[in-house]
N, C-alpha and C. Protein backbone atom coordinates (compact mmCIF):
# COMPACT_ATOMS: atom_id res chain seq x y z
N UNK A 1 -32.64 6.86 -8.91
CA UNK A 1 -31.83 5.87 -9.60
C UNK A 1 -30.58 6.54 -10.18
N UNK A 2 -29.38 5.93 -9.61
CA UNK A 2 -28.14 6.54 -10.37
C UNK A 2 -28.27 6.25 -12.15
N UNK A 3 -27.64 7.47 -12.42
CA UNK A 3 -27.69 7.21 -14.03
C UNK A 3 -26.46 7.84 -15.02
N UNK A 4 -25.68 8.45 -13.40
CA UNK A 4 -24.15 9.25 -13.74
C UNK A 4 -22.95 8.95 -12.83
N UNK A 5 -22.03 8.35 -13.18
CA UNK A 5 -20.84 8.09 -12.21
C UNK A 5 -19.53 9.11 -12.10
N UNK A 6 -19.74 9.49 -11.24
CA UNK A 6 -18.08 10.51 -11.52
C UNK A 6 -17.46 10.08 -10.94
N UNK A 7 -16.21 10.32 -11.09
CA UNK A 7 -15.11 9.72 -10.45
C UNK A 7 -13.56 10.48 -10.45
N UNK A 8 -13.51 10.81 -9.29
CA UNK A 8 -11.97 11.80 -8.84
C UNK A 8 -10.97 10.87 -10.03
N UNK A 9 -9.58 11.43 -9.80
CA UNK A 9 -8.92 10.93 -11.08
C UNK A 9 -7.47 10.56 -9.61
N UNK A 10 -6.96 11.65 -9.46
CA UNK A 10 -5.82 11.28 -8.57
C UNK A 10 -5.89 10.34 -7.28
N UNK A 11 -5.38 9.36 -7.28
CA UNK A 11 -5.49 8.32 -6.22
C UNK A 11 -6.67 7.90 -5.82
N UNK A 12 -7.75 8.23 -6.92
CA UNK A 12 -8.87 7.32 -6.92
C UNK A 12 -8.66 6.25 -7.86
N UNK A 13 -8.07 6.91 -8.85
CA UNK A 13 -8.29 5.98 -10.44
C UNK A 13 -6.84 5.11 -10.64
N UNK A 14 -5.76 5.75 -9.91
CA UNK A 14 -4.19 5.15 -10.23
C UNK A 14 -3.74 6.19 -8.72
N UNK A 15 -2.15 5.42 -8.41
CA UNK A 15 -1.24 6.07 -7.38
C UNK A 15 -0.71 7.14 -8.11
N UNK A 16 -1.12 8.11 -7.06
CA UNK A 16 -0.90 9.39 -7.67
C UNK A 16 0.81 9.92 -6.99
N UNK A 17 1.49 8.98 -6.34
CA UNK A 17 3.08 8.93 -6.34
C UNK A 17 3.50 8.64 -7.40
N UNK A 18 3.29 7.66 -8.02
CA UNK A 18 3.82 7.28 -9.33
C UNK A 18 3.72 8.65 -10.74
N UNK A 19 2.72 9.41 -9.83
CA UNK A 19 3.39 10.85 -11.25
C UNK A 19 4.34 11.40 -11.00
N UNK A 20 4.16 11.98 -9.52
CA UNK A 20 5.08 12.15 -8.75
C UNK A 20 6.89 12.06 -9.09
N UNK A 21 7.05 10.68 -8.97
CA UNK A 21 8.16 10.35 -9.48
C UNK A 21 8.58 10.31 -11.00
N UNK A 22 7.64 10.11 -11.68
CA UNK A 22 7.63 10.13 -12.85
C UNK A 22 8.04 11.65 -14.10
N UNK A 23 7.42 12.86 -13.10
CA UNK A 23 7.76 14.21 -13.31
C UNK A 23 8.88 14.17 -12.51
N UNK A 24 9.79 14.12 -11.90
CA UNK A 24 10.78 13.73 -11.28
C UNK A 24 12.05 13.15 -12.35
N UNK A 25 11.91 12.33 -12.85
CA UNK A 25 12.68 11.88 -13.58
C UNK A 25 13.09 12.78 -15.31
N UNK A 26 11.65 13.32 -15.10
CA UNK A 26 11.98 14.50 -16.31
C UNK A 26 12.37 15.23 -16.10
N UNK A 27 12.52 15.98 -14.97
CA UNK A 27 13.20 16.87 -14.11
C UNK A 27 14.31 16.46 -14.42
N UNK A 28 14.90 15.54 -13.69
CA UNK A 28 16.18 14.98 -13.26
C UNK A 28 16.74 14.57 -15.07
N UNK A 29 16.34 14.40 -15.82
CA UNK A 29 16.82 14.55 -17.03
C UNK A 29 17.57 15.70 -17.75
N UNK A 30 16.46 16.92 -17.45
CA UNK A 30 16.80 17.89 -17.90
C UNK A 30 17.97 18.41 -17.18
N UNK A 31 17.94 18.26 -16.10
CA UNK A 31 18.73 18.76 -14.95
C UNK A 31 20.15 18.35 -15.28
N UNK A 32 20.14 17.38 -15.66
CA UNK A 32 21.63 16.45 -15.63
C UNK A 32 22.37 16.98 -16.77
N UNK A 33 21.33 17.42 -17.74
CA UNK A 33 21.83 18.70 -18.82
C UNK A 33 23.19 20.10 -18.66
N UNK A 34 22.40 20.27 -17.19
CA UNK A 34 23.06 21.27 -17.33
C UNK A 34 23.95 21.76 -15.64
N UNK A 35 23.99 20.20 -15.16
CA UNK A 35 24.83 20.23 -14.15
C UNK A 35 25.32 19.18 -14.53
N UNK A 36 25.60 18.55 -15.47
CA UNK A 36 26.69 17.77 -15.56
C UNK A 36 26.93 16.29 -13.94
N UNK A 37 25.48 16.21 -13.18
CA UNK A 37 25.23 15.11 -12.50
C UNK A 37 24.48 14.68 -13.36
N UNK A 38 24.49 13.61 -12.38
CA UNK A 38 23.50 11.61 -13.73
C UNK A 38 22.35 12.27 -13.25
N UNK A 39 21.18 11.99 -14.01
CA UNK A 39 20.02 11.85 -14.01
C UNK A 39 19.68 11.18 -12.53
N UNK A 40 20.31 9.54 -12.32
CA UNK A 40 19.88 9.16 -11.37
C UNK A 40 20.19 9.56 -10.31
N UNK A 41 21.23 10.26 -9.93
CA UNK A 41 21.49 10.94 -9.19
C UNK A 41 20.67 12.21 -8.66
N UNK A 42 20.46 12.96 -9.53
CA UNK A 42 19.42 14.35 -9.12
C UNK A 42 18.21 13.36 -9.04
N UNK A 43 17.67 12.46 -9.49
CA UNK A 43 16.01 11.97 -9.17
C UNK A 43 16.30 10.82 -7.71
N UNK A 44 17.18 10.40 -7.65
CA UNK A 44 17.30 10.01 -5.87
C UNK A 44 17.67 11.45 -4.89
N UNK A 45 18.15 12.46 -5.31
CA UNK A 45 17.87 13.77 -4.66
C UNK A 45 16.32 13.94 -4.48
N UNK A 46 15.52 14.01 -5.48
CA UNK A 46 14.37 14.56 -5.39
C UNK A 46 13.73 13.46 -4.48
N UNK A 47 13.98 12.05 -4.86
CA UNK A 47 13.09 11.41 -4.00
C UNK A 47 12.86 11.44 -2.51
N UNK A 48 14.68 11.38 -2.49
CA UNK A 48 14.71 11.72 -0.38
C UNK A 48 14.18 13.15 -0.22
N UNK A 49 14.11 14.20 -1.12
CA UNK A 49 13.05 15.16 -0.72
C UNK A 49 11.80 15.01 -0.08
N UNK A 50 11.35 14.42 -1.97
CA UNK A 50 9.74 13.82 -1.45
C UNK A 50 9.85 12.69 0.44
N UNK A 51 10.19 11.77 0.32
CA UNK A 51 10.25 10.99 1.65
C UNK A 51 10.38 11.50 2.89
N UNK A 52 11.18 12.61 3.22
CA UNK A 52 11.64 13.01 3.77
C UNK A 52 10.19 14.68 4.29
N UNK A 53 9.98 15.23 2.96
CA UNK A 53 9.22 17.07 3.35
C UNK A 53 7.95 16.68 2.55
N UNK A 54 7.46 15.42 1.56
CA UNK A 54 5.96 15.47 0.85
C UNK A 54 6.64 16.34 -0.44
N UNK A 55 5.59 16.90 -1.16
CA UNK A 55 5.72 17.72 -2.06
C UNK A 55 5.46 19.07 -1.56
N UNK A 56 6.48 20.05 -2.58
CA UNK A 56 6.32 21.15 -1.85
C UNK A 56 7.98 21.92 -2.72
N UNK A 57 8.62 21.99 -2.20
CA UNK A 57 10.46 22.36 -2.03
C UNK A 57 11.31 21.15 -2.74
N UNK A 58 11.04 20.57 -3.35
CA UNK A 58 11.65 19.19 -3.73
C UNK A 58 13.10 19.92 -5.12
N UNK A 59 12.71 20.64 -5.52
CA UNK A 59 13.65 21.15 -6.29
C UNK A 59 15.08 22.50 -5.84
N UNK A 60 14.08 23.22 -4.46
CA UNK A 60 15.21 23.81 -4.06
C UNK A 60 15.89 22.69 -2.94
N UNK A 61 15.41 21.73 -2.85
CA UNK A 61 16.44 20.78 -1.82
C UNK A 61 17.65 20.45 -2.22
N UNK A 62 17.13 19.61 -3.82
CA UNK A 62 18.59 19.50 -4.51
C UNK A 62 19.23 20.53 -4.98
N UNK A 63 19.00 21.47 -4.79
CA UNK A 63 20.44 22.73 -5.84
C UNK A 63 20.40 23.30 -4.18
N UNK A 64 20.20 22.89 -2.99
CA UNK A 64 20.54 23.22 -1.70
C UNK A 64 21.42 22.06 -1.47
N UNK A 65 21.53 20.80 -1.58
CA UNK A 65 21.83 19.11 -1.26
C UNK A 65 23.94 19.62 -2.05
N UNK A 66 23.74 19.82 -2.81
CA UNK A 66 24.46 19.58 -4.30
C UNK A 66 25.16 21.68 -4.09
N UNK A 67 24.83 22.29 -3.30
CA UNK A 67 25.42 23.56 -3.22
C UNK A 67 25.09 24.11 -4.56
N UNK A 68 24.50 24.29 -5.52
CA UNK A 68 24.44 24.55 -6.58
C UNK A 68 23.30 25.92 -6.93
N UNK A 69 23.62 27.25 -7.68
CA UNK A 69 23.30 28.31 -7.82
C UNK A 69 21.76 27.49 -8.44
N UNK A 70 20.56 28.27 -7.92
CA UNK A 70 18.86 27.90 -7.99
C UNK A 70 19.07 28.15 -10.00
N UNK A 71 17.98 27.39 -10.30
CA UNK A 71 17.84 27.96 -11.69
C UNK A 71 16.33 28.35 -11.34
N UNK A 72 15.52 29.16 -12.33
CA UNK A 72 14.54 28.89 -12.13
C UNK A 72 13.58 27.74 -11.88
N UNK A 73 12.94 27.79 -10.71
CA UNK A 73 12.04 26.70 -10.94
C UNK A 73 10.59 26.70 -11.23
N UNK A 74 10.04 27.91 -11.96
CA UNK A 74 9.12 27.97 -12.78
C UNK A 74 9.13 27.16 -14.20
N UNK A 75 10.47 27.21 -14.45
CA UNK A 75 10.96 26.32 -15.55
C UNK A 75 10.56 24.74 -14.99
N UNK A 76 11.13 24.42 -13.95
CA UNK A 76 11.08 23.06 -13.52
C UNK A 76 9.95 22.59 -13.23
N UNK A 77 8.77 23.61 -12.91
CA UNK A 77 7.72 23.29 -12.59
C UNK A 77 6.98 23.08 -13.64
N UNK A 78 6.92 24.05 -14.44
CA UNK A 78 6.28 23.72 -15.97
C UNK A 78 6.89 22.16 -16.85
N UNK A 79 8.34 21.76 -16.61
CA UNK A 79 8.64 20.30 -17.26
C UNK A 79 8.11 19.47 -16.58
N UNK A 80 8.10 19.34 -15.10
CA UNK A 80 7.08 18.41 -14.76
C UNK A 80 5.70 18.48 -14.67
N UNK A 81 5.01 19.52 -14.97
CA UNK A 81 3.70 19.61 -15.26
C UNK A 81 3.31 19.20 -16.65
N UNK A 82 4.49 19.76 -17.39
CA UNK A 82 4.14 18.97 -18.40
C UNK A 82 4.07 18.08 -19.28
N UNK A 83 4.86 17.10 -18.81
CA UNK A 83 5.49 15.90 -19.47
C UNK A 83 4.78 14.96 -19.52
N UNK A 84 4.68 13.70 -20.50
CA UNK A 84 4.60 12.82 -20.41
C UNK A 84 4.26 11.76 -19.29
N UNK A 85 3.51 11.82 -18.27
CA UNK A 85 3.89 10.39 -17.11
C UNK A 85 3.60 9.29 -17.42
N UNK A 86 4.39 8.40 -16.76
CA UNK A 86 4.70 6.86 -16.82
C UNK A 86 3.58 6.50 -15.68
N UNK A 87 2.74 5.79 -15.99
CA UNK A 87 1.69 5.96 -14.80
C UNK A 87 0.34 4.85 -15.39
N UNK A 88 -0.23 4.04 -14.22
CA UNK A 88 -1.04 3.00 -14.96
C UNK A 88 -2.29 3.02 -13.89
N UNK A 89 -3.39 2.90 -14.52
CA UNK A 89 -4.86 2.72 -13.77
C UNK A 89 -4.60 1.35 -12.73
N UNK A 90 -5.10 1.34 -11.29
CA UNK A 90 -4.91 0.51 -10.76
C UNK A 90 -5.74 -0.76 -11.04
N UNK A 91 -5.40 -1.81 -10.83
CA UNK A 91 -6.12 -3.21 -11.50
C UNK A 91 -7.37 -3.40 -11.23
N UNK A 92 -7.90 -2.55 -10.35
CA UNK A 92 -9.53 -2.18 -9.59
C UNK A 92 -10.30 -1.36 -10.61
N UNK A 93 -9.34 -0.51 -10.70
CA UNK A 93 -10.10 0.80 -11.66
C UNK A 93 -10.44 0.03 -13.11
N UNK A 94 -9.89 -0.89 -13.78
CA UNK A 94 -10.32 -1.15 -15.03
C UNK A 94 -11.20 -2.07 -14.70
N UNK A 95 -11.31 -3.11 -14.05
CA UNK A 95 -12.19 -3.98 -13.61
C UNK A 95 -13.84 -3.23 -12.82
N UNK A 96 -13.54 -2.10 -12.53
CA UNK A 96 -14.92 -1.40 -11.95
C UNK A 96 -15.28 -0.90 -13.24
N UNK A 97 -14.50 0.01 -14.34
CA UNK A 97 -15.03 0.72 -15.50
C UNK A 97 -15.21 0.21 -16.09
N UNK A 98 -15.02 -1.41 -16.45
CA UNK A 98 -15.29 -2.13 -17.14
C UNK A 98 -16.61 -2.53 -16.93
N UNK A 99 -16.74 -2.72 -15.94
CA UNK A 99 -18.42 -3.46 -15.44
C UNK A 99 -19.33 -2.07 -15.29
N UNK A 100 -18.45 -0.61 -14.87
CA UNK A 100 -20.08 0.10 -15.03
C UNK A 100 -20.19 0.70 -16.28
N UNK A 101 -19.49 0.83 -17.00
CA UNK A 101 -19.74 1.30 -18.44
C UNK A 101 -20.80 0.97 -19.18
N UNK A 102 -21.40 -0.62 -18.67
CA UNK A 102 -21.99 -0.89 -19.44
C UNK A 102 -23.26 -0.35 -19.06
N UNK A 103 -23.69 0.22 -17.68
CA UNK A 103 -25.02 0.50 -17.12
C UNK A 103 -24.89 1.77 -16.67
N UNK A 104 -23.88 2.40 -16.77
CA UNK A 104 -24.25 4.16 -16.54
C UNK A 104 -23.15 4.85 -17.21
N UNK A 105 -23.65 5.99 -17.53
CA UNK A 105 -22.63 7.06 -17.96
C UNK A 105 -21.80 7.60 -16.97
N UNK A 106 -20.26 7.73 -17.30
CA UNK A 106 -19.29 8.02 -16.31
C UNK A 106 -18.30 8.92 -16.93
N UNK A 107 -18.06 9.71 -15.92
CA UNK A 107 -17.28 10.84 -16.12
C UNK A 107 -16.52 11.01 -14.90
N UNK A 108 -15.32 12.08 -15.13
CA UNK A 108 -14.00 12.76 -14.14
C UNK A 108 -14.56 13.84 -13.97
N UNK A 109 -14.23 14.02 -12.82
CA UNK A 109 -14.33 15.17 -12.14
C UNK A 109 -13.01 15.60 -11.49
N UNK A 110 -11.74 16.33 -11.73
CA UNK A 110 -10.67 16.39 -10.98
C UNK A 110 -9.90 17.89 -11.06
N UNK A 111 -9.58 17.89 -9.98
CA UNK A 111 -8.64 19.08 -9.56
C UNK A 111 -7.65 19.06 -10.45
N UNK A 112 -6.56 20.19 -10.29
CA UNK A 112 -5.19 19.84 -10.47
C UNK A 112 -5.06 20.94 -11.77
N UNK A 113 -3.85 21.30 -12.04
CA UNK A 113 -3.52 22.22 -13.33
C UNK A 113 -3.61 21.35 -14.46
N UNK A 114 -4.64 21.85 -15.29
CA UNK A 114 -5.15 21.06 -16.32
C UNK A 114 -4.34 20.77 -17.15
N UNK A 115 -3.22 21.10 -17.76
CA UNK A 115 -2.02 20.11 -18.74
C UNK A 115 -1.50 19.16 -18.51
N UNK A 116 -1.59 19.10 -16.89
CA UNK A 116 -0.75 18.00 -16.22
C UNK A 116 -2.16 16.68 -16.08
N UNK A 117 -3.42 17.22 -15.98
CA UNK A 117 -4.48 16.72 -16.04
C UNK A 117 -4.81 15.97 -17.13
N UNK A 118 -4.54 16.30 -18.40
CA UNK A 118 -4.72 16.22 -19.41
C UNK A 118 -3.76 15.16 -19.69
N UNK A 119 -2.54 15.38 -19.61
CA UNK A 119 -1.68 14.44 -19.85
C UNK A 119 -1.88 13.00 -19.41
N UNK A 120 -2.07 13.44 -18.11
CA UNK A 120 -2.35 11.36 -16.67
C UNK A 120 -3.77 10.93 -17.78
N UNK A 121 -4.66 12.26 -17.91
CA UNK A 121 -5.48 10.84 -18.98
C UNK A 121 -5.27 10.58 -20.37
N UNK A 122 -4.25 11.31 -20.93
CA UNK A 122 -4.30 10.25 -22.43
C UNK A 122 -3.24 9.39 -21.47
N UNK A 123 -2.47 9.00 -20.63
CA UNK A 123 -1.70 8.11 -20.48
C UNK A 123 -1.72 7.07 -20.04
N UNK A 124 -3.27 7.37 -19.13
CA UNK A 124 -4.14 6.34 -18.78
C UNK A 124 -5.28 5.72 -19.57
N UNK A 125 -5.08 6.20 -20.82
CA UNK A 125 -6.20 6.00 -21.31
C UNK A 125 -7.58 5.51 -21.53
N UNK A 126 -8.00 6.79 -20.54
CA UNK A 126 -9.19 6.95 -19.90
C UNK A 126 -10.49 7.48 -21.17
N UNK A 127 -10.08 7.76 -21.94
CA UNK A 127 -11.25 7.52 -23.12
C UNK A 127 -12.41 6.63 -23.22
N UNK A 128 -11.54 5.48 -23.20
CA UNK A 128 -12.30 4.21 -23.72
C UNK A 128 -13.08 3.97 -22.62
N UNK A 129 -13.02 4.74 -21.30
CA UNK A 129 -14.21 4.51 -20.47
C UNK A 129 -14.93 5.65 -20.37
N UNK A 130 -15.00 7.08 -20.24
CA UNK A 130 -15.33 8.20 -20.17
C UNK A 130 -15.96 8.93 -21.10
N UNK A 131 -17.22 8.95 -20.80
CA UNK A 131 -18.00 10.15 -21.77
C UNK A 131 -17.72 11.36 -21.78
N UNK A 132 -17.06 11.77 -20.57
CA UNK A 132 -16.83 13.68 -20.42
C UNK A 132 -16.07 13.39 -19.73
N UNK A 133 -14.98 14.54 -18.92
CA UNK A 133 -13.71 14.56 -18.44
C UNK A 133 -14.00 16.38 -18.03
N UNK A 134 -14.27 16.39 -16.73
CA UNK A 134 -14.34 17.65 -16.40
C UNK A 134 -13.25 18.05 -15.79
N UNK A 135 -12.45 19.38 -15.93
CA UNK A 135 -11.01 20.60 -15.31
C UNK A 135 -11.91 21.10 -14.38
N UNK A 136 -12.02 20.76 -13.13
CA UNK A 136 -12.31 21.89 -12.00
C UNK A 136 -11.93 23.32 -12.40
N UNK A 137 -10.82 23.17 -12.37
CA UNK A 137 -10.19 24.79 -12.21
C UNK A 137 -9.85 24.99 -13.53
N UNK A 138 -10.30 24.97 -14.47
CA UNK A 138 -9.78 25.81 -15.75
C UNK A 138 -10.55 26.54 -15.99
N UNK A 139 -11.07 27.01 -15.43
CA UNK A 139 -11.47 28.96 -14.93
C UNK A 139 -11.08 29.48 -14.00
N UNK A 140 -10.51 28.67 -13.30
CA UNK A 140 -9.76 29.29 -12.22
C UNK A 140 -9.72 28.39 -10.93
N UNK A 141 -8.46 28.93 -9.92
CA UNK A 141 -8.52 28.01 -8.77
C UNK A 141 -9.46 27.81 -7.95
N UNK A 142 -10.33 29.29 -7.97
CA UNK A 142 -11.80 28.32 -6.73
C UNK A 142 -12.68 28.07 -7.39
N UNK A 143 -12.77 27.40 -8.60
CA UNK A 143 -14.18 26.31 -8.89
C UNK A 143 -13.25 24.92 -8.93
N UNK A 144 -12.01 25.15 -8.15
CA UNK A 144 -11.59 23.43 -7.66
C UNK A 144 -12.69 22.94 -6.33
N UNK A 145 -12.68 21.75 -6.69
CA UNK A 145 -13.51 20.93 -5.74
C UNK A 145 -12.97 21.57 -4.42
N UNK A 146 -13.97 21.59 -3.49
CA UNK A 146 -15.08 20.93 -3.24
C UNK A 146 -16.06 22.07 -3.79
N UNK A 147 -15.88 23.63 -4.73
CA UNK A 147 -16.76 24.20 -4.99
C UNK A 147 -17.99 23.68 -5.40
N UNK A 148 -18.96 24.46 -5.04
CA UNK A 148 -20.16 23.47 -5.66
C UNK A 148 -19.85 23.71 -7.51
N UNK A 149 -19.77 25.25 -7.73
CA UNK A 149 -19.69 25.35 -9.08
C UNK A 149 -19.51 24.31 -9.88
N UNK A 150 -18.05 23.55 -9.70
CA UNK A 150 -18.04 22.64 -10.58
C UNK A 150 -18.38 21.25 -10.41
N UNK A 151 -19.27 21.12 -9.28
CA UNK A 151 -20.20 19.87 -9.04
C UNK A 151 -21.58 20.65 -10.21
N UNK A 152 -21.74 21.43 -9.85
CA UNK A 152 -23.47 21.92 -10.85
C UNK A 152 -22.91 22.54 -12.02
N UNK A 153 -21.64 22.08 -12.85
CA UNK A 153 -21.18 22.31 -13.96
C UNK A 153 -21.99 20.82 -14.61
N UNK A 154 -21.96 19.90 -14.15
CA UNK A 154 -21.65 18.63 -14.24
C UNK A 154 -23.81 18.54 -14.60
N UNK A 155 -24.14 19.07 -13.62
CA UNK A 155 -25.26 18.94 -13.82
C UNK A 155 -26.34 19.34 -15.00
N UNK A 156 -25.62 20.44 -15.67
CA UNK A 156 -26.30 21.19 -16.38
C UNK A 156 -25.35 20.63 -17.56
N UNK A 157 -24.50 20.22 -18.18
CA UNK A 157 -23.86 19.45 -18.97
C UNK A 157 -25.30 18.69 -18.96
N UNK A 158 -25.55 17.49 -18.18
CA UNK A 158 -26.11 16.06 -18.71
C UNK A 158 -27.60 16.32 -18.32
N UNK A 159 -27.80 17.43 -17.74
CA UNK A 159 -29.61 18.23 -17.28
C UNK A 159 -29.58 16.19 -16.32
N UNK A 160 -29.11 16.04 -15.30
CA UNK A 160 -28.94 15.10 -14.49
C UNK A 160 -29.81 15.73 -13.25
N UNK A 161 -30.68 14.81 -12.26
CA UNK A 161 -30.95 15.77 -11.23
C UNK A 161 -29.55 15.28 -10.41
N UNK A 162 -29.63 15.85 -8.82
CA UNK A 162 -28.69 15.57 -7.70
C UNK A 162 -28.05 13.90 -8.06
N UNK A 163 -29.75 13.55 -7.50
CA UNK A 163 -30.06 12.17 -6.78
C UNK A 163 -29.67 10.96 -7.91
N UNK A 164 -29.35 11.36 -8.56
CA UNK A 164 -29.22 10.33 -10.27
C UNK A 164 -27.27 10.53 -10.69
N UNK A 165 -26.83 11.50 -9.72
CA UNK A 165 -25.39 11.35 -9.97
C UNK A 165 -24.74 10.61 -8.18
N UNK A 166 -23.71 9.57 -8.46
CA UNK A 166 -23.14 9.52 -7.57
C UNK A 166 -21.28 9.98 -7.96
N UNK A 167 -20.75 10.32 -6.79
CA UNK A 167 -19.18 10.92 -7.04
C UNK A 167 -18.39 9.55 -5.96
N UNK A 168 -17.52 9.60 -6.73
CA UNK A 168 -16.20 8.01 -6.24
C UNK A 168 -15.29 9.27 -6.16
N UNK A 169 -14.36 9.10 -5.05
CA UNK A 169 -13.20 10.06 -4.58
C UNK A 169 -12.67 9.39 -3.35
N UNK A 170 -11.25 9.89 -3.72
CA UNK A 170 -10.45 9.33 -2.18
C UNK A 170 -10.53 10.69 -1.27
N UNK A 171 -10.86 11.75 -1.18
CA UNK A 171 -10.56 12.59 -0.70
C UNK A 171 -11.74 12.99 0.04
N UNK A 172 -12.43 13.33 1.42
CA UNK A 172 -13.62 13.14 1.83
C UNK A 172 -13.83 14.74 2.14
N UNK A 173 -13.01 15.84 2.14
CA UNK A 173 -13.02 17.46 1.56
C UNK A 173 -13.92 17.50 0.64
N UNK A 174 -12.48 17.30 -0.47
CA UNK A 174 -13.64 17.86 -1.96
C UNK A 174 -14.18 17.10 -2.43
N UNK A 175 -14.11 15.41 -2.44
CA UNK A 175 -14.75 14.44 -3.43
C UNK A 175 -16.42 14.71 -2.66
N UNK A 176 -16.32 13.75 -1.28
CA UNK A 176 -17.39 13.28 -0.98
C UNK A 176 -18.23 14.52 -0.02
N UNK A 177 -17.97 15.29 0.88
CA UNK A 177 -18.73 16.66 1.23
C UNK A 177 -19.06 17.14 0.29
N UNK A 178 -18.12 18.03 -0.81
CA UNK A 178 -18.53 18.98 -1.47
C UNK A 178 -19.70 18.47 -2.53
N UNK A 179 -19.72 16.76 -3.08
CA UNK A 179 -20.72 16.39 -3.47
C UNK A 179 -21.87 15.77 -2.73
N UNK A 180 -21.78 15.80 -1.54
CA UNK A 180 -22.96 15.65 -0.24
C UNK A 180 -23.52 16.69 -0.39
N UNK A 181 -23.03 18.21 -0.19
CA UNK A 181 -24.13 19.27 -0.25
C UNK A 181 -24.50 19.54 -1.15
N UNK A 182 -24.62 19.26 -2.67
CA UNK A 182 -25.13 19.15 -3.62
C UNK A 182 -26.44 18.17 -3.85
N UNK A 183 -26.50 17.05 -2.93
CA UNK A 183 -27.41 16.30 -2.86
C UNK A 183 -26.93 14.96 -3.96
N UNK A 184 -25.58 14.62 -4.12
CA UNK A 184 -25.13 13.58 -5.01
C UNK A 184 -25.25 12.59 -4.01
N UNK A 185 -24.95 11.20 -4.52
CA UNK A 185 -24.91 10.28 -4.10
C UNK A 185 -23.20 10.19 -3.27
N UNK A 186 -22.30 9.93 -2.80
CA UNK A 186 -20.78 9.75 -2.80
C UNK A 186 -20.66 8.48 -2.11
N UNK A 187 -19.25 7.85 -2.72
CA UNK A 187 -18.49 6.59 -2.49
C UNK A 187 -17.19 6.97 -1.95
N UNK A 188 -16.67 6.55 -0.95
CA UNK A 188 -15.49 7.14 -0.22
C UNK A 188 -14.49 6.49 -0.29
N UNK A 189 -13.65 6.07 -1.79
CA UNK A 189 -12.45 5.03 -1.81
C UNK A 189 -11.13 5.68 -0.37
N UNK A 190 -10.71 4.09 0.54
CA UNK A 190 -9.82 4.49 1.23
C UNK A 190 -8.76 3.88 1.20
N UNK A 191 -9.24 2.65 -0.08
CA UNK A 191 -8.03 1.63 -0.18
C UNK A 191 -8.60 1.47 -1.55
N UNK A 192 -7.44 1.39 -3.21
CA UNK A 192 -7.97 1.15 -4.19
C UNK A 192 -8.74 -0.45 -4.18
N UNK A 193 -8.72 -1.42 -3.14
CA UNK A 193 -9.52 -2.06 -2.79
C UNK A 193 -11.30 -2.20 -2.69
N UNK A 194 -11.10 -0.40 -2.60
CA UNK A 194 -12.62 -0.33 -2.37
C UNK A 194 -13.52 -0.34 -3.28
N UNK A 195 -12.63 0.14 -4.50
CA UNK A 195 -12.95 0.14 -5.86
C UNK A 195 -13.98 -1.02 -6.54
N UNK A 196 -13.68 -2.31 -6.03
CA UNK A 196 -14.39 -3.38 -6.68
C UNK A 196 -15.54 -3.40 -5.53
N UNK A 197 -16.33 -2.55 -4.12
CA UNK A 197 -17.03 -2.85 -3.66
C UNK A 197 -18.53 -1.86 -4.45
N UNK A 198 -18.02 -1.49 -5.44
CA UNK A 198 -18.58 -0.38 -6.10
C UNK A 198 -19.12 -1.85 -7.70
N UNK A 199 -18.78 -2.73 -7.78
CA UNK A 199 -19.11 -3.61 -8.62
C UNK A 199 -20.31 -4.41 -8.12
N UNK A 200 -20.25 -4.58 -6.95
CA UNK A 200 -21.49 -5.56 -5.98
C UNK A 200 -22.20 -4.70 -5.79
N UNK A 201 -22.07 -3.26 -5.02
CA UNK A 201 -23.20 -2.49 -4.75
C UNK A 201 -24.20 -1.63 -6.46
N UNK A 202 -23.74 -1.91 -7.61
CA UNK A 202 -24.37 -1.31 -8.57
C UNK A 202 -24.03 -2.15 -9.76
């Protein structure tokens, strides 16, 4: 009998473009500081980056776009890691946490550099559904999913067996394998659609 819900955080729980752009615009704030272009200007740079290469180079494109001497972008990487995002749970996700809250304990399980982690959930404010909120990697990069480590972090937290946790993830790598060989239950969101099929089945 399930009696623990985890649940990935990035593009399981909200569009994980929308941080995307959102660190983008803080970027492009700061930026406009000290090149004397508009804001909107350097964040439609970054975007035809993103559209164009994914994430990755999005900051040496524009000071490549714009001819302009590199600044650091350790700097740039740290303002958008750490800022503020503008960013909202999809209309599935509150309507599923709403209905399992009331019959199992639920928790995050998510990748990603934990400040920036930290931030998407007070902004989502993911409290008011979440008993625990687990950092894969804040010991480091390989107890990121799909390690088992931080699937049997999870276990020994709530002394849960396998068979009594199921994992919700869009990602079928680390969400749903890496919690298959653990012996969890997994739900394979492929459309935030799928989200409410998780209301009928439990």
């Amino acid at each position: 009998m399930i009696k623990l819900v985890v649940f990935d955080l990035d593009d399981t729980l909200y569009n994980e473009k929308e941080y995307v752009l959102s660190g983008f615009k803080a970027v492009a704030n700061f930026l406009s500081k000290t090149t004397n272009i508009a804001p909107q200007e350097i964040y439609a740079a970054l975007v035809e980056s993103f559209v164009l290469h994914g994430r990755g180079k999005n900051f040496e494109y524009f000071f490549e776009k714009y001819n302009l001497p590199k600044v650091d972008c350790d700097l740039l990487v740290k303002i958008y890691r750490e800022h503020t995002p503008d960013i909202k749970l999809f209309v599935e996700s509150e309507l599923v946490l709403e209905h399992l809250k009331k019959k199992f304990t639920l928790a995050i399980l998510t990748n990603g550099w934990e400040d920036a982690q930290r931030n998407k959930v007070f902004a989502l404010k993911l409290g008011h559904y979440f008993d625990s909120i687990f950092f894969a990697q804040e010991k480091g990069l390989e107890f990121r999913k799909p390690d088992p480590r931080c699937f049997l972090n999870i276990l020994r937290h709530y002394k849960f067996k396998p068979e009594e946790v199921l994992m919700v993830g869009d990602d079928l790598f680390s969400d749903i394998e890496g919690a298959d060989r653990l012996g969890f239950g997994a739900f394979h969101i492929r459309h935030q659609s799928d989200l409410l099929k998780l209301i009928h089945l439990y």
